[in-house]
C-alpha atoms as a PDB file:
ATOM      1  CA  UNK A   1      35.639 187.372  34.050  1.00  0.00           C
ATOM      2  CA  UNK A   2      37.214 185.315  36.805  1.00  0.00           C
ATOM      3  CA  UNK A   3      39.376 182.692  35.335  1.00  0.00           C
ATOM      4  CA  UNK A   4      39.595 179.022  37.019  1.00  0.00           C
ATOM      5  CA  UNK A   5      42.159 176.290  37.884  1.00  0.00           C
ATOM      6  CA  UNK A   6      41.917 173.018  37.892  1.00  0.00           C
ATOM      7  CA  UNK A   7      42.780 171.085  40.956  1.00  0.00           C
ATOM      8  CA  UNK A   8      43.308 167.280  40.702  1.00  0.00           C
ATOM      9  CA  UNK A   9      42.530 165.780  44.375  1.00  0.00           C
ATOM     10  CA  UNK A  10      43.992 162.221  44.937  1.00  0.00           C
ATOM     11  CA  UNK A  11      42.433 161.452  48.358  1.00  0.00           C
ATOM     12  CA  UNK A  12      39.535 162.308  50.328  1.00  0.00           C
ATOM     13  CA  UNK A  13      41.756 163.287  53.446  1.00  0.00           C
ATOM     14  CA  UNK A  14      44.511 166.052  50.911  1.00  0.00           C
ATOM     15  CA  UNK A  15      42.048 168.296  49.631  1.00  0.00           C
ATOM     16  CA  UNK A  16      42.774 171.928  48.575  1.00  0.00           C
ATOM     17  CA  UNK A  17      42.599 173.208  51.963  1.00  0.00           C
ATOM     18  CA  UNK A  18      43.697 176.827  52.279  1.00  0.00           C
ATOM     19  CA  UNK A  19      44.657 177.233  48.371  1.00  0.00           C
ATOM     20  CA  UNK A  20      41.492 177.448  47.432  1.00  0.00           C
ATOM     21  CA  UNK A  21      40.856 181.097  49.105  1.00  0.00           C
ATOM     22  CA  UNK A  22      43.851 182.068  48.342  1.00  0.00           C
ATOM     23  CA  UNK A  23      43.722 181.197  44.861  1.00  0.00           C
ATOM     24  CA  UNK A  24      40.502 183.150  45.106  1.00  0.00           C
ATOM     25  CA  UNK A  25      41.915 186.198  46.156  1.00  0.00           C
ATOM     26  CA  UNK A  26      43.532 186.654  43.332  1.00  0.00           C
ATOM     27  CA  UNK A  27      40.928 186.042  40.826  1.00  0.00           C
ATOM     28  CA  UNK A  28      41.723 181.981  40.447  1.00  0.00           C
ATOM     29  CA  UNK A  29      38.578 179.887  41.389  1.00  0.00           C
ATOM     30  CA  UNK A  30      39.382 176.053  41.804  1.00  0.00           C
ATOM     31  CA  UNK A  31      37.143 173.405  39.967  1.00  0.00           C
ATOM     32  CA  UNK A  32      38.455 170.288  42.113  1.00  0.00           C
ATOM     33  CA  UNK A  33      38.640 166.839  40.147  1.00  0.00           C
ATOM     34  CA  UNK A  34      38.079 163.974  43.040  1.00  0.00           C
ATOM     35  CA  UNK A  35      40.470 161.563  41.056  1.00  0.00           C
ATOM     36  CA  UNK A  36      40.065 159.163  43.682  1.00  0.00           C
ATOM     37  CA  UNK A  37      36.498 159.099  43.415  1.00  0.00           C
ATOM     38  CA  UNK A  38      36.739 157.595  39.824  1.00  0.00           C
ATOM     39  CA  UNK A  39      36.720 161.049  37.641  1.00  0.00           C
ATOM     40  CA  UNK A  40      38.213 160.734  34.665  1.00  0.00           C
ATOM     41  CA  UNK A  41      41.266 163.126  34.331  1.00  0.00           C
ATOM     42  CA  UNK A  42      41.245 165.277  30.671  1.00  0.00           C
ATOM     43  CA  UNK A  43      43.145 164.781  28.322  1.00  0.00           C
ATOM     44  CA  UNK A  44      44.150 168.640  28.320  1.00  0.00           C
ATOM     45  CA  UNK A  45      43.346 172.130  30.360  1.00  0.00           C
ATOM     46  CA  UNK A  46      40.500 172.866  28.611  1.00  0.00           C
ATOM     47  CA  UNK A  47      39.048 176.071  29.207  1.00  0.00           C
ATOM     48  CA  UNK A  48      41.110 175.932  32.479  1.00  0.00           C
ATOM     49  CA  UNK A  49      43.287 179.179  33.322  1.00  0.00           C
ATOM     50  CA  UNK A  50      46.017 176.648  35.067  1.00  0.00           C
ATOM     51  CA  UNK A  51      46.796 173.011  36.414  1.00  0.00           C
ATOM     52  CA  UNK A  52      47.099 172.635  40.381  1.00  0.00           C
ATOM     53  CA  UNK A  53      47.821 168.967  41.387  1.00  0.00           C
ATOM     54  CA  UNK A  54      47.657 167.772  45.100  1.00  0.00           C
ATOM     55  CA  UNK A  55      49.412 166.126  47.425  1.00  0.00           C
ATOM     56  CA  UNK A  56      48.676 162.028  48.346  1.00  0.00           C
ATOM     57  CA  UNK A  57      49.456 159.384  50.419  1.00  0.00           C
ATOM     58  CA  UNK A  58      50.414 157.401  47.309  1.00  0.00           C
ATOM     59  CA  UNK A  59      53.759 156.828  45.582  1.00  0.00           C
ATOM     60  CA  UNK A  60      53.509 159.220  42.520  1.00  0.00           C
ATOM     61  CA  UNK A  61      54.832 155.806  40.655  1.00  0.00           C
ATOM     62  CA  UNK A  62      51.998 153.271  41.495  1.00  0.00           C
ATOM     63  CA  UNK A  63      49.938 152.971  38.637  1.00  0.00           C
ATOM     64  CA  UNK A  64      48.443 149.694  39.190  1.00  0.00           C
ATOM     65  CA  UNK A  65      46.609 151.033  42.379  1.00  0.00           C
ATOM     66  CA  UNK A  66      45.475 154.409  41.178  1.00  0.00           C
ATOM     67  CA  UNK A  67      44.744 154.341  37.496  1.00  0.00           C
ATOM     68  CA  UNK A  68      44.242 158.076  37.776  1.00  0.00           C
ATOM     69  CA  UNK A  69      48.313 158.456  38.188  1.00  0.00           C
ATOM     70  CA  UNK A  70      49.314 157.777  34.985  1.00  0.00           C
ATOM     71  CA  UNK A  71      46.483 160.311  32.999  1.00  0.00           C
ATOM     72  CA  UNK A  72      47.702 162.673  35.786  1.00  0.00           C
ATOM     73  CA  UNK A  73      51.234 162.857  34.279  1.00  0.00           C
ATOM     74  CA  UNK A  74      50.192 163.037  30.905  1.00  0.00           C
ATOM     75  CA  UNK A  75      47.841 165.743  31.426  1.00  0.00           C
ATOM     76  CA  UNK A  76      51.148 167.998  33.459  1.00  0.00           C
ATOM     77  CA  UNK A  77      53.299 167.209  30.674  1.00  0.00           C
ATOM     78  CA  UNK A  78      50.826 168.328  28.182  1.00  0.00           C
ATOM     79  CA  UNK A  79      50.067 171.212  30.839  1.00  0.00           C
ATOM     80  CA  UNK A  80      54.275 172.264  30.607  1.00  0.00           C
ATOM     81  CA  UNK A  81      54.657 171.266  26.877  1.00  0.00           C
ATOM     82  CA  UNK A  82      52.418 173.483  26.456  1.00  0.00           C
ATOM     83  CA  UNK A  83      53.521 176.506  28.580  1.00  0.00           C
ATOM     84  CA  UNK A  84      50.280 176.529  30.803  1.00  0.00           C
ATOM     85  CA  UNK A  85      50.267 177.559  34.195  1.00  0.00           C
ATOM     86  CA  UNK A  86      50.947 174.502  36.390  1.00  0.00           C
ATOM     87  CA  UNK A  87      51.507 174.093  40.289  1.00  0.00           C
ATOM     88  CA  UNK A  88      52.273 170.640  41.992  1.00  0.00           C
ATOM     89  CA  UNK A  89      52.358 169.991  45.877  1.00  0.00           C
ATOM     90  CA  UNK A  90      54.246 167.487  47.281  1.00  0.00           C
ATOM     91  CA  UNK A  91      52.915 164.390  45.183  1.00  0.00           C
ATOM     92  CA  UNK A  92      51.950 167.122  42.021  1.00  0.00           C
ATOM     93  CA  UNK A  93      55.705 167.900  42.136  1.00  0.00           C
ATOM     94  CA  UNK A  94      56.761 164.396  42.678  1.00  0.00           C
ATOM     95  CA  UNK A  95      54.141 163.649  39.542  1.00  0.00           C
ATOM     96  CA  UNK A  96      55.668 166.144  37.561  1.00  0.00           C
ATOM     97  CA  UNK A  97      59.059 165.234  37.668  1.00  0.00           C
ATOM     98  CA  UNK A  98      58.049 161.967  36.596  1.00  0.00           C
ATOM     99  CA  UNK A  99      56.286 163.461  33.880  1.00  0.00           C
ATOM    100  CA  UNK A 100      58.805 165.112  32.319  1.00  0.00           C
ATOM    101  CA  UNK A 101      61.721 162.618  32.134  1.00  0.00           C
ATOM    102  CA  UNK A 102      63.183 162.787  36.399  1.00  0.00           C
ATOM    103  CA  UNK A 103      63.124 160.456  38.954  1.00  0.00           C
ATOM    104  CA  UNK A 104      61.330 159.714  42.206  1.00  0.00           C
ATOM    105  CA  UNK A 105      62.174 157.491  45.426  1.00  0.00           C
ATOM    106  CA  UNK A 106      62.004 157.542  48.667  1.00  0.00           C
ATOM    107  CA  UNK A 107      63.014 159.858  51.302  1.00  0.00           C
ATOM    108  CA  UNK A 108      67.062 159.177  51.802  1.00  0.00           C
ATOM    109  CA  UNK A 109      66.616 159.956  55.485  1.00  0.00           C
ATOM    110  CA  UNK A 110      63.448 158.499  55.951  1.00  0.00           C
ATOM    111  CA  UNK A 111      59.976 160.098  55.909  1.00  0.00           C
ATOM    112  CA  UNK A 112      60.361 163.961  56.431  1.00  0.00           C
ATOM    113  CA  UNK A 113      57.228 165.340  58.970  1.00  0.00           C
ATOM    114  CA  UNK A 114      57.527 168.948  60.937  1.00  0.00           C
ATOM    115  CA  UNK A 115      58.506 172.485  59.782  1.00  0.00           C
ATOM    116  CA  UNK A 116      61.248 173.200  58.216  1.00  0.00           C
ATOM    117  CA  UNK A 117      63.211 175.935  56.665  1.00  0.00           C
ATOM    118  CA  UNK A 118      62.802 177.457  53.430  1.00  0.00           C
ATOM    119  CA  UNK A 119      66.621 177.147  51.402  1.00  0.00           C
ATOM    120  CA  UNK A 120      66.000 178.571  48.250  1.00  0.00           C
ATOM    121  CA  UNK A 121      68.588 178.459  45.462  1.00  0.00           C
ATOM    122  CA  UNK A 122      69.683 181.984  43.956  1.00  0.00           C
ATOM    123  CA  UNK A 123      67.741 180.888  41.021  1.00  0.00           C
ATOM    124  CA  UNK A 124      65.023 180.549  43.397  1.00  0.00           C
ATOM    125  CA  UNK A 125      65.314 183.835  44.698  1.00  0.00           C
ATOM    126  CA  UNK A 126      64.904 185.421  41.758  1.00  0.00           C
ATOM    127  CA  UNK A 127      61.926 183.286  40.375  1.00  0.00           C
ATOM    128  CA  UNK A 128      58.746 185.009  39.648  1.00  0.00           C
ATOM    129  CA  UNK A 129      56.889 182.656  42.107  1.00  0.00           C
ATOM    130  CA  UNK A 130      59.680 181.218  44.700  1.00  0.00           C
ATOM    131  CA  UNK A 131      60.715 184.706  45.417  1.00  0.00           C
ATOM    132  CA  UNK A 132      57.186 185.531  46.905  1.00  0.00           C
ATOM    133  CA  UNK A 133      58.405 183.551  50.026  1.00  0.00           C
ATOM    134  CA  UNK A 134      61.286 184.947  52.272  1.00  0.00           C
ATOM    135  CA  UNK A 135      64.454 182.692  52.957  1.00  0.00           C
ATOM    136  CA  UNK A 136      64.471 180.825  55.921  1.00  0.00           C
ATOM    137  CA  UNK A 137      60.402 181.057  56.337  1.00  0.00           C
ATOM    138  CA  UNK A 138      59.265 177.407  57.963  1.00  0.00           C
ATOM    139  CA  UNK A 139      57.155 175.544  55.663  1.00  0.00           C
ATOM    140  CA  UNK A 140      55.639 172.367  56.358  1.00  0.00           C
ATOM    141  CA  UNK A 141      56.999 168.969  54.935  1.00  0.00           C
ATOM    142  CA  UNK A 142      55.164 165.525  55.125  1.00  0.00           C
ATOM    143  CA  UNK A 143      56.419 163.353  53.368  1.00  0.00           C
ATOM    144  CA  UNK A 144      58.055 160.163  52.127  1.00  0.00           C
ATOM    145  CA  UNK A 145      59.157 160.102  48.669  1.00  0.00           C
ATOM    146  CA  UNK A 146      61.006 163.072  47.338  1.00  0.00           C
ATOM    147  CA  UNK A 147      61.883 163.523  43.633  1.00  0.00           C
ATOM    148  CA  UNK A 148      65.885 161.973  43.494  1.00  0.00           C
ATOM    149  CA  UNK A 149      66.564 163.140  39.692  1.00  0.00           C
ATOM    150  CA  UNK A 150      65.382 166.998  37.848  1.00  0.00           C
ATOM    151  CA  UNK A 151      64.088 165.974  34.572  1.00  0.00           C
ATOM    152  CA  UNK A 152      65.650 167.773  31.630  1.00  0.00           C
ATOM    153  CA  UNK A 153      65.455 171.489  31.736  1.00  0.00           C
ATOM    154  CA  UNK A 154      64.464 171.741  35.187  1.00  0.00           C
ATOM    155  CA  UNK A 155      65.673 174.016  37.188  1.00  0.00           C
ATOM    156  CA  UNK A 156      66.073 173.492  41.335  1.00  0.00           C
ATOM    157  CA  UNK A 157      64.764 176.496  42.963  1.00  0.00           C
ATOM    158  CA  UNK A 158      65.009 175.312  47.152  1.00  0.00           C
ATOM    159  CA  UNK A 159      66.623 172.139  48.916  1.00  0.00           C
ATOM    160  CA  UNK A 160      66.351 171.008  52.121  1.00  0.00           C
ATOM    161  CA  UNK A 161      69.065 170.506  54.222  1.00  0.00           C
ATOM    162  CA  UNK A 162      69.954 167.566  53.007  1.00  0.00           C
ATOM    163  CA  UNK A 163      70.170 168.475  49.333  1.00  0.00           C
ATOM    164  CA  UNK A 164      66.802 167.098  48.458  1.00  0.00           C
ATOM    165  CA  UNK A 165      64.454 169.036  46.221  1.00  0.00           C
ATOM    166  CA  UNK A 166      62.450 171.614  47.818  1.00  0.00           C
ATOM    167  CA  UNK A 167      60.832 173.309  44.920  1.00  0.00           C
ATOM    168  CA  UNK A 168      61.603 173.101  41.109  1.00  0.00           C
ATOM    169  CA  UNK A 169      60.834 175.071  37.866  1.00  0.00           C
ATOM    170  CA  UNK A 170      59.774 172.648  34.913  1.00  0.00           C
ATOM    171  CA  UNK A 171      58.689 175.338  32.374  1.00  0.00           C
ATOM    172  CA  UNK A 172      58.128 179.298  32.083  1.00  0.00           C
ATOM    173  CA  UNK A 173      54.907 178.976  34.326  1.00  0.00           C
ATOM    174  CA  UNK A 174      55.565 175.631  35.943  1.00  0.00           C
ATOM    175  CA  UNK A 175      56.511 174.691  39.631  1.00  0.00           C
ATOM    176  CA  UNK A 176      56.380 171.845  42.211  1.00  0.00           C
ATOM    177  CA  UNK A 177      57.111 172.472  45.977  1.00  0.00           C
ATOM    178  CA  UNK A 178      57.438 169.526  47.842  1.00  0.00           C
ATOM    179  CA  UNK A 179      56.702 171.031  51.148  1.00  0.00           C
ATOM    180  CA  UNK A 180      52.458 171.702  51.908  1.00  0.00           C
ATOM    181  CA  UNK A 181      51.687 175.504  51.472  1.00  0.00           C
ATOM    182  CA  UNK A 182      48.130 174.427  51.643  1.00  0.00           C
ATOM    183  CA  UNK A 183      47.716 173.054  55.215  1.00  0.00           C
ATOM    184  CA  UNK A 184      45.962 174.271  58.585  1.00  0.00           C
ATOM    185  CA  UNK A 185      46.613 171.921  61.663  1.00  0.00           C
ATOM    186  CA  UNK A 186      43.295 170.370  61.406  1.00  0.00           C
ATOM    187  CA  UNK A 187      43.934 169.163  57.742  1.00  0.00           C
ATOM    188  CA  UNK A 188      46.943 167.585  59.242  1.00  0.00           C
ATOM    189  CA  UNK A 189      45.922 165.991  61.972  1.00  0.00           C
ATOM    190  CA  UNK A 190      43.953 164.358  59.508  1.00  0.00           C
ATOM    191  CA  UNK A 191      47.325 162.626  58.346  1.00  0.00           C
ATOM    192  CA  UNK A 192      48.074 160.910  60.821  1.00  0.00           C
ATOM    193  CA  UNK A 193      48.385 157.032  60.754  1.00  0.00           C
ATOM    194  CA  UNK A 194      49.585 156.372  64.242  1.00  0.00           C
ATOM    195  CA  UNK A 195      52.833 154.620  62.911  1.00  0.00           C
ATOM    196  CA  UNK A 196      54.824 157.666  65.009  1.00  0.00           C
ATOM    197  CA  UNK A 197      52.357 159.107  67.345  1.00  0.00           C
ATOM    198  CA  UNK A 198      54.802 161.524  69.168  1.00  0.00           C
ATOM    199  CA  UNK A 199      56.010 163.240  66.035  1.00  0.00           C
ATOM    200  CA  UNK A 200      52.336 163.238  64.496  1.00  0.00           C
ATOM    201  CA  UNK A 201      51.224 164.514  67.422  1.00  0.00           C
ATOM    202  CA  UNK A 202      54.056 166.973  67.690  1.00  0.00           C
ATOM    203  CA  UNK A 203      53.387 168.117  64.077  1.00  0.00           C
ATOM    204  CA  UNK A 204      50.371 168.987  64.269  1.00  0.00           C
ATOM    205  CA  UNK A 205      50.986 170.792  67.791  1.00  0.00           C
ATOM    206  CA  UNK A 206      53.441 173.390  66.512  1.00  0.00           C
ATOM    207  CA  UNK A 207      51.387 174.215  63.544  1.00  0.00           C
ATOM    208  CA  UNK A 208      48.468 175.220  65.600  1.00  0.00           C
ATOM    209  CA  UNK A 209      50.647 177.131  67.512  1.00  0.00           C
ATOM    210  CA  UNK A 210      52.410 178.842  64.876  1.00  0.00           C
ATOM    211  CA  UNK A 211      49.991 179.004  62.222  1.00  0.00           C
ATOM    212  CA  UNK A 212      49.227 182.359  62.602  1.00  0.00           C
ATOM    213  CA  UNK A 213      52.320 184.010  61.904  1.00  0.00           C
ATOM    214  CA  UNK A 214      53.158 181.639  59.235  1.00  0.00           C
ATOM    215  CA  UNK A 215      50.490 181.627  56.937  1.00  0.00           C
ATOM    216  CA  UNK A 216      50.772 185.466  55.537  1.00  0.00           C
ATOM    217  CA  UNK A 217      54.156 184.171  53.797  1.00  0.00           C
ATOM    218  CA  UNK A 218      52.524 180.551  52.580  1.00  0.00           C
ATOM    219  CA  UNK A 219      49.442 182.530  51.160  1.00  0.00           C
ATOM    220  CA  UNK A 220      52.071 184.905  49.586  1.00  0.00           C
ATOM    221  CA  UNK A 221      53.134 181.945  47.585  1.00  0.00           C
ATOM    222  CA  UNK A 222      49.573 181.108  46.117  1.00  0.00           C
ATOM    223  CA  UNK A 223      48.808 184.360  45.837  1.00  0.00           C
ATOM    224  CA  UNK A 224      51.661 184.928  43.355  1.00  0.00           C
ATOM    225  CA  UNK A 225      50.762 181.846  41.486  1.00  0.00           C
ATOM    226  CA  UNK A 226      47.296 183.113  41.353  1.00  0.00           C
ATOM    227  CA  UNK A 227      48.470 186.245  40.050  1.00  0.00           C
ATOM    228  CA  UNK A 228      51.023 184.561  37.228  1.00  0.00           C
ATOM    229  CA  UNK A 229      48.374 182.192  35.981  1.00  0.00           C
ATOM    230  CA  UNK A 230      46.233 184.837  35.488  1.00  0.00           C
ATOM    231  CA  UNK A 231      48.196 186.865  33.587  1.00  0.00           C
ATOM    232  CA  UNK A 232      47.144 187.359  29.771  1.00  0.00           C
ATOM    233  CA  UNK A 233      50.665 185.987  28.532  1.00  0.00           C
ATOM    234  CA  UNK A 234      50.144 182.928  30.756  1.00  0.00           C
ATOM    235  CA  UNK A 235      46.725 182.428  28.676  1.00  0.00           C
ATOM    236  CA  UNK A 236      46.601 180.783  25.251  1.00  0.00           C
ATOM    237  CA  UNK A 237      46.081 183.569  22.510  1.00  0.00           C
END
């Protein structure tokens, strides 16, 4: 029986993009939750095989304008507590570490936008999911906030290089990546606000360009996830 994921979508313009088939190639089917379109978020998994939260324009701290943020944390820190497969992209990670006890802020050299390289920790080289991607592999950030403090028991599996948080573990079966394993160049083109044209534009021009020959390695990564979440020890007995 294939097992499914559920992936919590925060805005009409970040949805699950490439993850999806790649999810689905390793026996992971995605039941997306439009948040934003005024779903309720469960209280738990459910029947759900694992947790996949997406990435937003929003900061992962503003409750007052998206009621669906604070549910969202409770139901990852249920997700972790409970040693449940659990992914978070850029805001999911941000979300998470919130969750679970870190911190969250903004950017400290200013929104991050454009490839960059992949710096993962030696703990992150030998991580059952982190070590599906190849050091120094370009992976694309877009962001503004980054998470500024590891909760308890987290472990830092990448940074940047300015020491920021690339990925994290939070549990056994439980990662954020801040950077966007998810995206084609048409999904972000779809970002842009026109607030810094040239390096939107430029964005968006080298990952149509390069696309090709990165997206074996960023489907690696979901792939493995796929694979881990579907495991029977990931499963409740």
């Amino acid at each position: 029986m294939t097992s499914r994921a559920l992936v919590l979508q925060h805005e009409e313009k970040a949805p699950p993009g490439l993850l999806a088939p790649w999810l689905a190639q390793a026996g992971l089917e995605c039941d997306v939750l439009p948040a934003h379109e005024g779903y309720a978020v469960p209280a738990d998994l459910g029947d759900h095989a694992a947790l996949v939260v997406l990435g937003g324009s929003m900061d992962a701290w503003d409750d007052d304008a998206y009621r669906w943020l604070l549910p969202t944390r409770a139901l990852i820190a249920g997700t972790v507590s409970a040693g449940r497969p659990f992914l978070g992209v850029c805001l999911g990670h941000q979300l998470a570490a919130l969750a679970l006890g870190g911190g969250v802020g903004r950017q400290p050299g200013g929104q991050t936008m454009g490839l960059r390289a992949w710096r993962p920790t030696p703990e992150g080289l030998a991580d059952p999911l982190t070590s599906a991607l190849p050091p120094d592999t370009e992976v694309l950030h877009f962001n503004s906030d980054a998470v500024t403090g590891l909760p308890p028991g987290a472990t830092p599996l990448a940074l940047d290089a300015e020491g920021t948080v690339q990925a994290a573990r939070y549990g056994p079966l439980a990662w954020g990546v801040q950077f966007h394993p998810e995206v084609d160049d048409a999904l972000v083109q779809g970002w842009a606000t026109g607030r810094r044209p040239e390096a939107e534009t430029e964005t968006v021009r080298v990952l149509r360009e390069r696309q090709a020959e990165l997206h074996p390695a960023w489907a690696g990564l979901i792939h493995r996830f796929g694979l881990l979440a579907t495991t029977p020890q990931a499963q409740p007995a």
